[in-house]
PDB file of N, CA and C in Angstrom:
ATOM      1  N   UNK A   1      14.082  -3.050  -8.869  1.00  0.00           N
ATOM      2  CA  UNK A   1      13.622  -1.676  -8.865  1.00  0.00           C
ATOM      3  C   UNK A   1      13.934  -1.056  -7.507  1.00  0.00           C
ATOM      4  N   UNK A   2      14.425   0.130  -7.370  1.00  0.00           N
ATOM      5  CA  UNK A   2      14.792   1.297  -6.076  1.00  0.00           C
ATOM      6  C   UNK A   2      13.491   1.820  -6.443  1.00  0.00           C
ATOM      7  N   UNK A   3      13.285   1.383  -4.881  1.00  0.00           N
ATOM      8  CA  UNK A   3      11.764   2.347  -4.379  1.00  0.00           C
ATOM      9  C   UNK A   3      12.508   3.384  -3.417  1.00  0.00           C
ATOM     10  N   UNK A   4      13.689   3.655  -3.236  1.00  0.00           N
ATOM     11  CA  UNK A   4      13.879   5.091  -2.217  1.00  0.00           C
ATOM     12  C   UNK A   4      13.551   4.399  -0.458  1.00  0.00           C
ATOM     13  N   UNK A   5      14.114   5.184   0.105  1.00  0.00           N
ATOM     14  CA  UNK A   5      14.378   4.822   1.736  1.00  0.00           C
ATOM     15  C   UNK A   5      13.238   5.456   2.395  1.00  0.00           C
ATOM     16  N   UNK A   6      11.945   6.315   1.199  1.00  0.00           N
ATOM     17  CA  UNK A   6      11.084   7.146   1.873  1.00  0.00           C
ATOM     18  C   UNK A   6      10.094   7.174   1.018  1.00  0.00           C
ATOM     19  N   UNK A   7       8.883   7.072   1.318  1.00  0.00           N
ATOM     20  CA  UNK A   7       7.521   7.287   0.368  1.00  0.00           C
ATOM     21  C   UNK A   7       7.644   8.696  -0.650  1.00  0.00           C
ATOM     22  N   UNK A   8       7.837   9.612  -0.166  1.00  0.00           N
ATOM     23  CA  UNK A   8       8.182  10.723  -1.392  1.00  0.00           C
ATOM     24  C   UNK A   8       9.664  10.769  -2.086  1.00  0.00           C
ATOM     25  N   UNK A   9      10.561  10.014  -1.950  1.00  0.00           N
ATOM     26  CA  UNK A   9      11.890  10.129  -2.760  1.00  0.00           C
ATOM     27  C   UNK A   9      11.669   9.915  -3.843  1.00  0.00           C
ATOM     28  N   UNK A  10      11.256   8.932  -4.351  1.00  0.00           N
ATOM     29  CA  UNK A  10      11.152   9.323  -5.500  1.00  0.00           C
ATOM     30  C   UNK A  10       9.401   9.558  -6.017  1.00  0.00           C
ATOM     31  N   UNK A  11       9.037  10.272  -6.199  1.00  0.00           N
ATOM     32  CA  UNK A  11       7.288  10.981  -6.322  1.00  0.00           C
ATOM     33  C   UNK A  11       6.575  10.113  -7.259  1.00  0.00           C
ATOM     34  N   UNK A  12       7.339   9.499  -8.483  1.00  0.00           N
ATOM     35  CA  UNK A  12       6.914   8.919  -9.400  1.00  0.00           C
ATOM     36  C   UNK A  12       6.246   7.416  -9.014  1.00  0.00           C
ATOM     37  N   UNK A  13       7.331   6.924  -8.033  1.00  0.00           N
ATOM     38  CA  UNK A  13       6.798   5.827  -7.311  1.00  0.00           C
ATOM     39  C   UNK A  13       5.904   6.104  -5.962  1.00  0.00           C
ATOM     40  N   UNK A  14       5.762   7.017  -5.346  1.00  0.00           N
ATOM     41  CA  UNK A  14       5.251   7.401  -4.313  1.00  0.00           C
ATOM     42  C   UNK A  14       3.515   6.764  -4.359  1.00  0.00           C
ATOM     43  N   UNK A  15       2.924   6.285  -5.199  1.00  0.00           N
ATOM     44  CA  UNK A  15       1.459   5.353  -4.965  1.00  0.00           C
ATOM     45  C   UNK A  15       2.264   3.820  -4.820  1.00  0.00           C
ATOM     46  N   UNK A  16       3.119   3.109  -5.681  1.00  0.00           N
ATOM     47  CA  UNK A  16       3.496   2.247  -5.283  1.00  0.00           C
ATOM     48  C   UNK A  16       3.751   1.998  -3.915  1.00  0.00           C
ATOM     49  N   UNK A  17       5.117   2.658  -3.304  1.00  0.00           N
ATOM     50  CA  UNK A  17       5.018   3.071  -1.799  1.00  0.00           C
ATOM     51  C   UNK A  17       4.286   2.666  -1.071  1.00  0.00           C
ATOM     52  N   UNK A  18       3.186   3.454  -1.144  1.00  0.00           N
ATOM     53  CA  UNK A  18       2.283   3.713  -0.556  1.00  0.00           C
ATOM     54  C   UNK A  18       1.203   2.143  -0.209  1.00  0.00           C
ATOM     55  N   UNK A  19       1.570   1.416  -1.514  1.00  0.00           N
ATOM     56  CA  UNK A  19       0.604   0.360  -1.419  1.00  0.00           C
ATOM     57  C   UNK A  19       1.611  -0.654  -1.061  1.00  0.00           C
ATOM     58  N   UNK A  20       2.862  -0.904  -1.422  1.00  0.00           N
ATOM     59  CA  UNK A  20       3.771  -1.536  -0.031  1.00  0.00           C
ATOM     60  C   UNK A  20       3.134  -1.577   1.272  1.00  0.00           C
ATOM     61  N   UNK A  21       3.200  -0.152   1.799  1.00  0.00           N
ATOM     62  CA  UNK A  21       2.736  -0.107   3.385  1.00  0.00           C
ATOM     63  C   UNK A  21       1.829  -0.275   3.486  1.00  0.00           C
ATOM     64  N   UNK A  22       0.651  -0.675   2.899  1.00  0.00           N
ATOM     65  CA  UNK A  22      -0.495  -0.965   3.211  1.00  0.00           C
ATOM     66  C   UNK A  22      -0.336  -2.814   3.182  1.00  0.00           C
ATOM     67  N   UNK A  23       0.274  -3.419   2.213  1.00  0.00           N
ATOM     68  CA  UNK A  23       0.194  -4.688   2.124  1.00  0.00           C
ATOM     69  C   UNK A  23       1.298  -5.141   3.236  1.00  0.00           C
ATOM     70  N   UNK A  24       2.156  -4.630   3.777  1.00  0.00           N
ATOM     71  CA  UNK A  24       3.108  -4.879   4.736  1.00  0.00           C
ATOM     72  C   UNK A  24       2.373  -4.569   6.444  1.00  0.00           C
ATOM     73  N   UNK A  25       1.734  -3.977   6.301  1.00  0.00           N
ATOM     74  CA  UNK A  25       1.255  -2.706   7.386  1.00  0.00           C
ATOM     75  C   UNK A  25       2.121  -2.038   8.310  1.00  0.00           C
ATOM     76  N   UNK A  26       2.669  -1.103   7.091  1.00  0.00           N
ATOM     77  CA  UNK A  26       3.904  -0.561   7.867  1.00  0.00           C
ATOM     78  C   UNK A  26       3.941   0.803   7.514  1.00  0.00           C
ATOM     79  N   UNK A  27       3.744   1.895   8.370  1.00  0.00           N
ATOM     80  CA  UNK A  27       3.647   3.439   8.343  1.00  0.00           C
ATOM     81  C   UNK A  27       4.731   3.771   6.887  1.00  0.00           C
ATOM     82  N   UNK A  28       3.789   4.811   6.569  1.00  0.00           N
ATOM     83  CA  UNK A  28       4.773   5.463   5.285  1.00  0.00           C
ATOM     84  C   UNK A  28       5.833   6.519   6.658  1.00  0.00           C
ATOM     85  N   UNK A  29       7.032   6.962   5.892  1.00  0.00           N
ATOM     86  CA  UNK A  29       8.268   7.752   6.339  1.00  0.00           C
ATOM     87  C   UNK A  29       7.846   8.588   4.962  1.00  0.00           C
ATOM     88  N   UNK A  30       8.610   9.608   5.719  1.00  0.00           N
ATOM     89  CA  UNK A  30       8.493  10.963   4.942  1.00  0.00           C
ATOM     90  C   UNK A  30       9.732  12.068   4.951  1.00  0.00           C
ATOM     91  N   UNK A  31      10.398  12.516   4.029  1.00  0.00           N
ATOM     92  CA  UNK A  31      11.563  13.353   4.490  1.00  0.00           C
ATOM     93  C   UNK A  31      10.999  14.362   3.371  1.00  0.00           C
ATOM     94  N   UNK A  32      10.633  15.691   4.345  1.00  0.00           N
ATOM     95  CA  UNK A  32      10.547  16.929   3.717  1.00  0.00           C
ATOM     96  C   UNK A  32      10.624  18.123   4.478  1.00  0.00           C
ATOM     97  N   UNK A  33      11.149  19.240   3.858  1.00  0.00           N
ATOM     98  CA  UNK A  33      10.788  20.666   4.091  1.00  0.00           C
ATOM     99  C   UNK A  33      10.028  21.547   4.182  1.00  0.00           C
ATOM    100  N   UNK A  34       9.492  22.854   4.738  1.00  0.00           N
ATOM    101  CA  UNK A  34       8.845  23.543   4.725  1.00  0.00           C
ATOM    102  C   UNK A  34       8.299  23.464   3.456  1.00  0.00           C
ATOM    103  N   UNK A  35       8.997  23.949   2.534  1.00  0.00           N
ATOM    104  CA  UNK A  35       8.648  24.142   1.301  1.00  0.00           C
ATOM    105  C   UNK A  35       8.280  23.002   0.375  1.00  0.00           C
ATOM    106  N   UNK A  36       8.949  21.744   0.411  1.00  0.00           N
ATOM    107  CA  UNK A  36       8.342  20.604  -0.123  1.00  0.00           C
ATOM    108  C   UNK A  36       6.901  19.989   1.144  1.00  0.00           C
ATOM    109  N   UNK A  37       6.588  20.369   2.360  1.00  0.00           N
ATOM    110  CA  UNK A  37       5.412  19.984   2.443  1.00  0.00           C
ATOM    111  C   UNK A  37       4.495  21.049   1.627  1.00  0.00           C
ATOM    112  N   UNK A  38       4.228  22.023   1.953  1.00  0.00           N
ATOM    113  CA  UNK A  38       3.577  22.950   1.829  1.00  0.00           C
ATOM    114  C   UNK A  38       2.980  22.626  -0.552  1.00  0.00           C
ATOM    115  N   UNK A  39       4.254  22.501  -1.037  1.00  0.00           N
ATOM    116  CA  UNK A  39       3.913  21.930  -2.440  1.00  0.00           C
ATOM    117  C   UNK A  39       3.396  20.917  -2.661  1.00  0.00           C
ATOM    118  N   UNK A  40       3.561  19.595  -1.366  1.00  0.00           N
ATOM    119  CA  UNK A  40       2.922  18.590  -2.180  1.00  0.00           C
ATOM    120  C   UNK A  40       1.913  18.303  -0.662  1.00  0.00           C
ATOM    121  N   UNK A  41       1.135  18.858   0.044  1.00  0.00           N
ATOM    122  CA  UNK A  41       1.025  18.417   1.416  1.00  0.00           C
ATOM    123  C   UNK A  41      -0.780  17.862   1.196  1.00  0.00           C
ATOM    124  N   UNK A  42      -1.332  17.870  -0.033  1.00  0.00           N
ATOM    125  CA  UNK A  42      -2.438  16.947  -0.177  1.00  0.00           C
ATOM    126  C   UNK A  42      -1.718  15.705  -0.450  1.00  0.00           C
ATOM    127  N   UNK A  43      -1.081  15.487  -1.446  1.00  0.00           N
ATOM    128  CA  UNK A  43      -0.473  13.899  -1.474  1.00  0.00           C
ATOM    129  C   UNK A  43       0.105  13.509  -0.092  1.00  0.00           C
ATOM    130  N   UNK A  44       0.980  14.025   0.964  1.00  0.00           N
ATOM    131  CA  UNK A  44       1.180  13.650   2.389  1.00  0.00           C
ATOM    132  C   UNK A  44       0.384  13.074   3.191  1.00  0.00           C
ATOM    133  N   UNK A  45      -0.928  13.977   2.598  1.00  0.00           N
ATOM    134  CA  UNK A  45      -2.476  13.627   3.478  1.00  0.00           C
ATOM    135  C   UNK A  45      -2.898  12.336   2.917  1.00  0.00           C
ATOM    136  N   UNK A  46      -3.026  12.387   1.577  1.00  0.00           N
ATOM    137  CA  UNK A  46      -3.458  11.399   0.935  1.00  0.00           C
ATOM    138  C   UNK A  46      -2.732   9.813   1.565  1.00  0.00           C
ATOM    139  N   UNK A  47      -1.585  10.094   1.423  1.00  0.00           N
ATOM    140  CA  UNK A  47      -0.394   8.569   1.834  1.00  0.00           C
ATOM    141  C   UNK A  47      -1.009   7.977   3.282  1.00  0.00           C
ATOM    142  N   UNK A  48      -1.419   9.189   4.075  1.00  0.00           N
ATOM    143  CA  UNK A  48      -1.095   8.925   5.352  1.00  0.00           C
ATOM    144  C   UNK A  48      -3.026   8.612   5.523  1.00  0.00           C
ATOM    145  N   UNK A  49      -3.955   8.923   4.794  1.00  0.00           N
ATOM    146  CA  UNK A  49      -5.351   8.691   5.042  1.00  0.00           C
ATOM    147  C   UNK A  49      -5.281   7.174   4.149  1.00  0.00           C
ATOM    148  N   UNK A  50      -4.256   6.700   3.384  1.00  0.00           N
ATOM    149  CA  UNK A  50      -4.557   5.487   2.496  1.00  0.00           C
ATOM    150  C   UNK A  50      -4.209   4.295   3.647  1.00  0.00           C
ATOM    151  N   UNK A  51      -2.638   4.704   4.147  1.00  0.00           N
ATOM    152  CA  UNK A  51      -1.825   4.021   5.204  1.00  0.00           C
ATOM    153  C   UNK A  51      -2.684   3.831   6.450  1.00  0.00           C
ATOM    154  N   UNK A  52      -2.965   4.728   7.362  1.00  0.00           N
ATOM    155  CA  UNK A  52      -3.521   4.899   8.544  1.00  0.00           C
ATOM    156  C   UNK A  52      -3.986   4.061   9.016  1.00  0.00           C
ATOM    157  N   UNK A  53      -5.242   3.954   8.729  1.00  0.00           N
ATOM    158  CA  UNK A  53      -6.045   3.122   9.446  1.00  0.00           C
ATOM    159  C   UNK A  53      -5.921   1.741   9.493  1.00  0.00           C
ATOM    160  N   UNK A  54      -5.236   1.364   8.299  1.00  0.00           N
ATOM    161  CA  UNK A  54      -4.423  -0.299   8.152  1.00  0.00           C
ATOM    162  C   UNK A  54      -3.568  -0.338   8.868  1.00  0.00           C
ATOM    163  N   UNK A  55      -2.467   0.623   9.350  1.00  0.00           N
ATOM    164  CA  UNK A  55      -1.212   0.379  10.240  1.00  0.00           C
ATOM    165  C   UNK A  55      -1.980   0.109  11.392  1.00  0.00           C
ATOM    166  N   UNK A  56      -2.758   1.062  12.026  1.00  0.00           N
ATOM    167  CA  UNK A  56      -3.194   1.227  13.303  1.00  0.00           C
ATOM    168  C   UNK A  56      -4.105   0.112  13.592  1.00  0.00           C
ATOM    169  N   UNK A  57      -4.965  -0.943  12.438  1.00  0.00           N
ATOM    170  CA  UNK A  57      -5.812  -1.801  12.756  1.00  0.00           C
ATOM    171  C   UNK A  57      -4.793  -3.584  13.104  1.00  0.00           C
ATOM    172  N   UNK A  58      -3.687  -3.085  11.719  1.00  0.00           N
ATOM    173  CA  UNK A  58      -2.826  -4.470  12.207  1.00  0.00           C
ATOM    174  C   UNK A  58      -1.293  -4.675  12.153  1.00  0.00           C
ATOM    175  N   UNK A  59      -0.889  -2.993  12.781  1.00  0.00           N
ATOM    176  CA  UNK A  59       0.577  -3.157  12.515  1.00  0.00           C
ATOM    177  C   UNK A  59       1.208  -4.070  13.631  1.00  0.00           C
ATOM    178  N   UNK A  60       0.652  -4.331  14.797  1.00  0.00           N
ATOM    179  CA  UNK A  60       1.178  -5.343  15.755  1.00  0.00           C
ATOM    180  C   UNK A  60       0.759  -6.469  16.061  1.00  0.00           C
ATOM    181  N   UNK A  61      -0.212  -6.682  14.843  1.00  0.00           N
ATOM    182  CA  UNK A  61       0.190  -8.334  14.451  1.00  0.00           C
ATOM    183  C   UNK A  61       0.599  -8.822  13.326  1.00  0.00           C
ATOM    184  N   UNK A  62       0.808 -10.224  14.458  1.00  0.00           N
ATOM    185  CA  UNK A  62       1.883 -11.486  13.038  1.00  0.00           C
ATOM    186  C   UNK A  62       1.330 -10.960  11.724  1.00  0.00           C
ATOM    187  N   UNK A  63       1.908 -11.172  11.096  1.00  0.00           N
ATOM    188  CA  UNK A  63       1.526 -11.607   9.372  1.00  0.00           C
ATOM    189  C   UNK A  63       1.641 -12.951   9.659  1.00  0.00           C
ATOM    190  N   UNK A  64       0.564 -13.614   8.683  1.00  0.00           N
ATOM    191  CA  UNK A  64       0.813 -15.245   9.160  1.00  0.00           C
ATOM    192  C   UNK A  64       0.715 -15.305   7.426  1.00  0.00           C
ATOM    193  N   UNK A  65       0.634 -14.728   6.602  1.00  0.00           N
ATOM    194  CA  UNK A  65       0.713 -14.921   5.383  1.00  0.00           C
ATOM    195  C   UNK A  65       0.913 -14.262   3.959  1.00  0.00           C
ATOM    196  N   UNK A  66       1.718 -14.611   2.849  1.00  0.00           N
ATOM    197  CA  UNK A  66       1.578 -13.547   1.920  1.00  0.00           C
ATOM    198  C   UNK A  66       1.664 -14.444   0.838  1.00  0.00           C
ATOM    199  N   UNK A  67       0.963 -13.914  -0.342  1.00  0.00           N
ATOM    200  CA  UNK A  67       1.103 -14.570  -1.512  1.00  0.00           C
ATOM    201  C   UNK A  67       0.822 -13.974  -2.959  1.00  0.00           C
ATOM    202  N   UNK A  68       1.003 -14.342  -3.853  1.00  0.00           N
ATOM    203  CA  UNK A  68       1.106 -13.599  -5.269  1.00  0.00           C
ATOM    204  C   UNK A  68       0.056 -14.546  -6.080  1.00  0.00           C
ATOM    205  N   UNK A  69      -0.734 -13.400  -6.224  1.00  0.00           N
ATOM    206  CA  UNK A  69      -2.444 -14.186  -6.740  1.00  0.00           C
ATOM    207  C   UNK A  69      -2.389 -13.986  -8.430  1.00  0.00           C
ATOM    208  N   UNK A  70      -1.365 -13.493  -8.991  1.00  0.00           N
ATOM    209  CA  UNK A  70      -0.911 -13.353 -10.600  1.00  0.00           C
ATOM    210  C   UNK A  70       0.678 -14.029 -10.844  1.00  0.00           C
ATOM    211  N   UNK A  71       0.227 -14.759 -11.694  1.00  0.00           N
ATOM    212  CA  UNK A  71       1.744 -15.271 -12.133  1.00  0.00           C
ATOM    213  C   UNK A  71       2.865 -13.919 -12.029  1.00  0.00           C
ATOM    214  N   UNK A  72       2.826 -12.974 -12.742  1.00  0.00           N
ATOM    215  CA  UNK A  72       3.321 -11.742 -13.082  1.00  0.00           C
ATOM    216  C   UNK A  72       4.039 -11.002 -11.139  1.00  0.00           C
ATOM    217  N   UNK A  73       3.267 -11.633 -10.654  1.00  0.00           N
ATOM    218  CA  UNK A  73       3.002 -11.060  -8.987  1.00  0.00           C
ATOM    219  C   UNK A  73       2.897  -9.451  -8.926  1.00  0.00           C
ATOM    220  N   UNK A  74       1.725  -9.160  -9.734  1.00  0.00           N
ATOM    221  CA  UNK A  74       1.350  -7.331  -9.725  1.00  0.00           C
ATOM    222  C   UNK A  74       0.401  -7.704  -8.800  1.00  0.00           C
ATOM    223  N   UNK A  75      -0.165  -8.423  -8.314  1.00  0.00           N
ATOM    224  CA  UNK A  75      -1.505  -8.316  -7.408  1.00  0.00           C
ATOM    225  C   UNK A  75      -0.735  -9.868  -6.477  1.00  0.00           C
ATOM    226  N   UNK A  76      -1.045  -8.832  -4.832  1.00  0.00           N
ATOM    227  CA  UNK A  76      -0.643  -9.628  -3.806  1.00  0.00           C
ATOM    228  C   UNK A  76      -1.740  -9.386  -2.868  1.00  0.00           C
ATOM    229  N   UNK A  77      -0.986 -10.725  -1.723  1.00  0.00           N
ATOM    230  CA  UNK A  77      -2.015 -10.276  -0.726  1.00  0.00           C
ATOM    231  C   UNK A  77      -1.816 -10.970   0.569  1.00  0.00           C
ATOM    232  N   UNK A  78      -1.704 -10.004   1.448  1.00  0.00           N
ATOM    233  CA  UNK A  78      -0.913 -10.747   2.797  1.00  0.00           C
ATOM    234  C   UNK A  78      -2.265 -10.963   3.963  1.00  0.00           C
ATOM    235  N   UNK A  79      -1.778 -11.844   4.739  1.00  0.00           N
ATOM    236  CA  UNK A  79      -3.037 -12.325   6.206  1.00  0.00           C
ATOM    237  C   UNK A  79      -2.859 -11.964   7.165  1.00  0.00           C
ATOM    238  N   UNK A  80      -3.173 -11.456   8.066  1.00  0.00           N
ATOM    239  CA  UNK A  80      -2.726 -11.143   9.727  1.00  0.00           C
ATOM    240  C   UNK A  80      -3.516 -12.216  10.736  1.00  0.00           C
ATOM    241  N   UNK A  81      -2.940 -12.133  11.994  1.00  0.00           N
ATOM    242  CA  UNK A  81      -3.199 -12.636  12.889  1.00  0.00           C
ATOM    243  C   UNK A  81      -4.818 -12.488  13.534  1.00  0.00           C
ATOM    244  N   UNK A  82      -5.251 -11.549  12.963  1.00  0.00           N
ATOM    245  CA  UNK A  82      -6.314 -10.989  13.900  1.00  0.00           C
ATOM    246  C   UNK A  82      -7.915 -11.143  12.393  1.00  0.00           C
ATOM    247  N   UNK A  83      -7.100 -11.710  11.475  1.00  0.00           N
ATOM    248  CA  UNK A  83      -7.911 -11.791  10.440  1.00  0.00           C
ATOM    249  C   UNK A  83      -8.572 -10.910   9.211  1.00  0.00           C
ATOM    250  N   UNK A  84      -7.574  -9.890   9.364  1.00  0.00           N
ATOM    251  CA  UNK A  84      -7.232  -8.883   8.252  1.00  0.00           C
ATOM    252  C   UNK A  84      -6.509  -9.442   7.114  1.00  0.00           C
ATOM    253  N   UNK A  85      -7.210  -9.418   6.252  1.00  0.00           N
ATOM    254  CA  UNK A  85      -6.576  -9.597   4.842  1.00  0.00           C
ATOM    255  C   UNK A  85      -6.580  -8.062   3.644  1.00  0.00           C
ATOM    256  N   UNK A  86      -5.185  -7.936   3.317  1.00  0.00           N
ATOM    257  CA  UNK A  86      -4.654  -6.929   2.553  1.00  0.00           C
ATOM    258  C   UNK A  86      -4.792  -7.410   1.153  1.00  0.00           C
ATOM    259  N   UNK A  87      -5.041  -7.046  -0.025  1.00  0.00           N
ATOM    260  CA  UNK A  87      -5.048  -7.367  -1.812  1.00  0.00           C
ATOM    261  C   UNK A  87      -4.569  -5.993  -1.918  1.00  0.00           C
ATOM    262  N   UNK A  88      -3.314  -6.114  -2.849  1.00  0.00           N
ATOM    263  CA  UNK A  88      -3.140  -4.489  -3.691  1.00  0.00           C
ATOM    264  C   UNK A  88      -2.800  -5.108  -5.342  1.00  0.00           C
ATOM    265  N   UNK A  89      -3.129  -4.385  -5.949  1.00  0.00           N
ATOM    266  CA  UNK A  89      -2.665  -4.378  -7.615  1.00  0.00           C
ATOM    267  C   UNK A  89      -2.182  -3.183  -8.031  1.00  0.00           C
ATOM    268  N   UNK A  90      -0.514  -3.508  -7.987  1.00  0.00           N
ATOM    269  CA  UNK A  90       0.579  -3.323  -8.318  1.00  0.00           C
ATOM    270  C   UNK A  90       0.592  -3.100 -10.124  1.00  0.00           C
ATOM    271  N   UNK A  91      -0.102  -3.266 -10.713  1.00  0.00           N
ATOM    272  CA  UNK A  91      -0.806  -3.845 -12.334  1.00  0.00           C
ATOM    273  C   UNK A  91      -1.374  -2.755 -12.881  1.00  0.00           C
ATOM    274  N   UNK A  92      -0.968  -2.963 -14.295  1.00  0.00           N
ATOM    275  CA  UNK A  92      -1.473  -2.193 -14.801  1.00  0.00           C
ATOM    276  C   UNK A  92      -2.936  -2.506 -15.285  1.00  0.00           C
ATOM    277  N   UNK A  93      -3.512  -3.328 -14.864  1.00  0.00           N
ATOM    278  CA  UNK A  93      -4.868  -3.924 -15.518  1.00  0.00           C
ATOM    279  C   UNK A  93      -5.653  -4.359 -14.218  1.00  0.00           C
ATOM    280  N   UNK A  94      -7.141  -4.228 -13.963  1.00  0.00           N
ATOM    281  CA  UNK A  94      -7.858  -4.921 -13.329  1.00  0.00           C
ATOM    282  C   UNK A  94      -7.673  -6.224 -13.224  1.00  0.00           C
ATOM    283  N   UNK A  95      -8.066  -6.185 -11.563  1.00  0.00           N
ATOM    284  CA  UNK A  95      -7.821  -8.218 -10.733  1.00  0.00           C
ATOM    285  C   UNK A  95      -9.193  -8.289 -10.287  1.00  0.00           C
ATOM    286  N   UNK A  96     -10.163  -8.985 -10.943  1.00  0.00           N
ATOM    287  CA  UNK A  96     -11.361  -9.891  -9.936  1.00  0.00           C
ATOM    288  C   UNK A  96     -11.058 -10.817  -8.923  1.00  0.00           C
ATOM    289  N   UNK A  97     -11.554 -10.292  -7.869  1.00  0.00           N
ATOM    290  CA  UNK A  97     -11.201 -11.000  -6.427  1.00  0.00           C
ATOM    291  C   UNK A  97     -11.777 -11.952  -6.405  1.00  0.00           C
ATOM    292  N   UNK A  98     -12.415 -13.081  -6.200  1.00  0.00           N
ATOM    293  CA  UNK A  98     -13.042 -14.590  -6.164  1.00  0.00           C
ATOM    294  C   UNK A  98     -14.570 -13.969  -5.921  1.00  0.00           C
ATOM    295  N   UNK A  99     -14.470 -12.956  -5.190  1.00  0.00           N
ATOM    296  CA  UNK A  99     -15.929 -12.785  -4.514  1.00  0.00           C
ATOM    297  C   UNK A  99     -17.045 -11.839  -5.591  1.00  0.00           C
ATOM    298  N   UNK A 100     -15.684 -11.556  -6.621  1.00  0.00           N
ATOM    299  CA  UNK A 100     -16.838 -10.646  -8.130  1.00  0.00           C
ATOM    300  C   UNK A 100     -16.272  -9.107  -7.860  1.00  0.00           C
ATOM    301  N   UNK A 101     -15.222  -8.741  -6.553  1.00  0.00           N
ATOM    302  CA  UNK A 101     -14.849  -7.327  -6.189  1.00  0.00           C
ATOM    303  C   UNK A 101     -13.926  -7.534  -7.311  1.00  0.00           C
ATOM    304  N   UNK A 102     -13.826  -5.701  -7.931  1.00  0.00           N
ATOM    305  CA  UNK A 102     -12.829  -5.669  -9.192  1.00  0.00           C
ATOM    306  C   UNK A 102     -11.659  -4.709  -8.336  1.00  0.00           C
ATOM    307  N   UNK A 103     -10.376  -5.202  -8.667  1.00  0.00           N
ATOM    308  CA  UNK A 103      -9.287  -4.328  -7.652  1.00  0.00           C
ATOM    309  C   UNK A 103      -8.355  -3.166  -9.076  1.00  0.00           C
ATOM    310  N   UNK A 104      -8.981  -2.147  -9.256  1.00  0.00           N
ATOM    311  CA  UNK A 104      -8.367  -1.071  -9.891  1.00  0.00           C
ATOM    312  C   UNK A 104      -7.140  -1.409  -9.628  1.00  0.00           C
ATOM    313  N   UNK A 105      -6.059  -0.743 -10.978  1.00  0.00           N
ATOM    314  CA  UNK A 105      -5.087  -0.986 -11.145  1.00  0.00           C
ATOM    315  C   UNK A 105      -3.872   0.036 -10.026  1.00  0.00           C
ATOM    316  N   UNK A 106      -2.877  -0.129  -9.339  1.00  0.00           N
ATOM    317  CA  UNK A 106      -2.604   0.688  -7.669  1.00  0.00           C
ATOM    318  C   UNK A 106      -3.926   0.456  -7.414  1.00  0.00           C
ATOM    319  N   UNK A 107      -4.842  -0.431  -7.031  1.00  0.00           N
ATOM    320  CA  UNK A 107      -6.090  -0.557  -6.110  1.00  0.00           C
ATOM    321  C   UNK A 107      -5.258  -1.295  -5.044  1.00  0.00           C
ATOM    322  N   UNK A 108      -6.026  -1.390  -3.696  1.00  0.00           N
ATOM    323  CA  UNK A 108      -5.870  -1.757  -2.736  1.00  0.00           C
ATOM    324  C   UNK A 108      -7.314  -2.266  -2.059  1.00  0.00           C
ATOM    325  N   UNK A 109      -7.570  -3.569  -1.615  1.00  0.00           N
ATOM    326  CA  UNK A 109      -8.856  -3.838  -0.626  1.00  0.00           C
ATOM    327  C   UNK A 109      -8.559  -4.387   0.570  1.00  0.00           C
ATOM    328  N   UNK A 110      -8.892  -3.838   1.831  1.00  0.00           N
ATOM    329  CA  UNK A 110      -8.479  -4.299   2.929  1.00  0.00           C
ATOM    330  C   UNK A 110      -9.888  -5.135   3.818  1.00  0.00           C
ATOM    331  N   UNK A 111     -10.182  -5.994   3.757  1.00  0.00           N
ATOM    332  CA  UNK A 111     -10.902  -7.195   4.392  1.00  0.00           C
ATOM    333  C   UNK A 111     -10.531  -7.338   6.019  1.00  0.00           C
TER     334      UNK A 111
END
């Protein structure tokens, strides 16, 4: 699958995206215009209030781990150095986390 070189290229995938950079912890990119912010500039907000605070808590550390918690691998979940753990579901169906947390389908839980 082409996810695009940018979180809004293609719009349809643009929550997927979005939950990439959160499980990677890696800033969304953005290529737009006056006129394409201004049309879609709550979803911009949205990407960048989902992204944010995960880049900024562990984008400069190691990943010391990642793994695929569904055969299918719609629900992942990577480790950092500093003891941040990322879960997103990629899925079209609810993932119970071990601990009884239910991860909506594009859900994301950051630990």
């Amino acid at each position: 699958m082409v996810l695009g070189d940018y979180n809004n290229k293609l719009p349809m995938l643009w929550d997927k995206r979005d939950l990439f950079n959160l499980l990677y912890a890696t800033p969304p990119m953005f290529m737009f215009n006056r006129a394409l912010w201004q049309e879609n500039q709550a979803r911009f907000v949205q990407s960048y209030r989902n992204t944010g605070p995960t880049v900024r808590r562990v984008g400069y550390c190691e990943m010391t781990d990642h793994r695929f918690l569904t055969p299918d691998r719609n629900v992942q979940q990577t480790a950092f150095a500093n003891g941040v753990t990322i879960t997103v579901n990629f899925g079209p169906t609810p993932f119970s986390l071990p601990d009884g947390t239910v991860l909506e389908p594009m859900g994301f839980r950051v630990e």
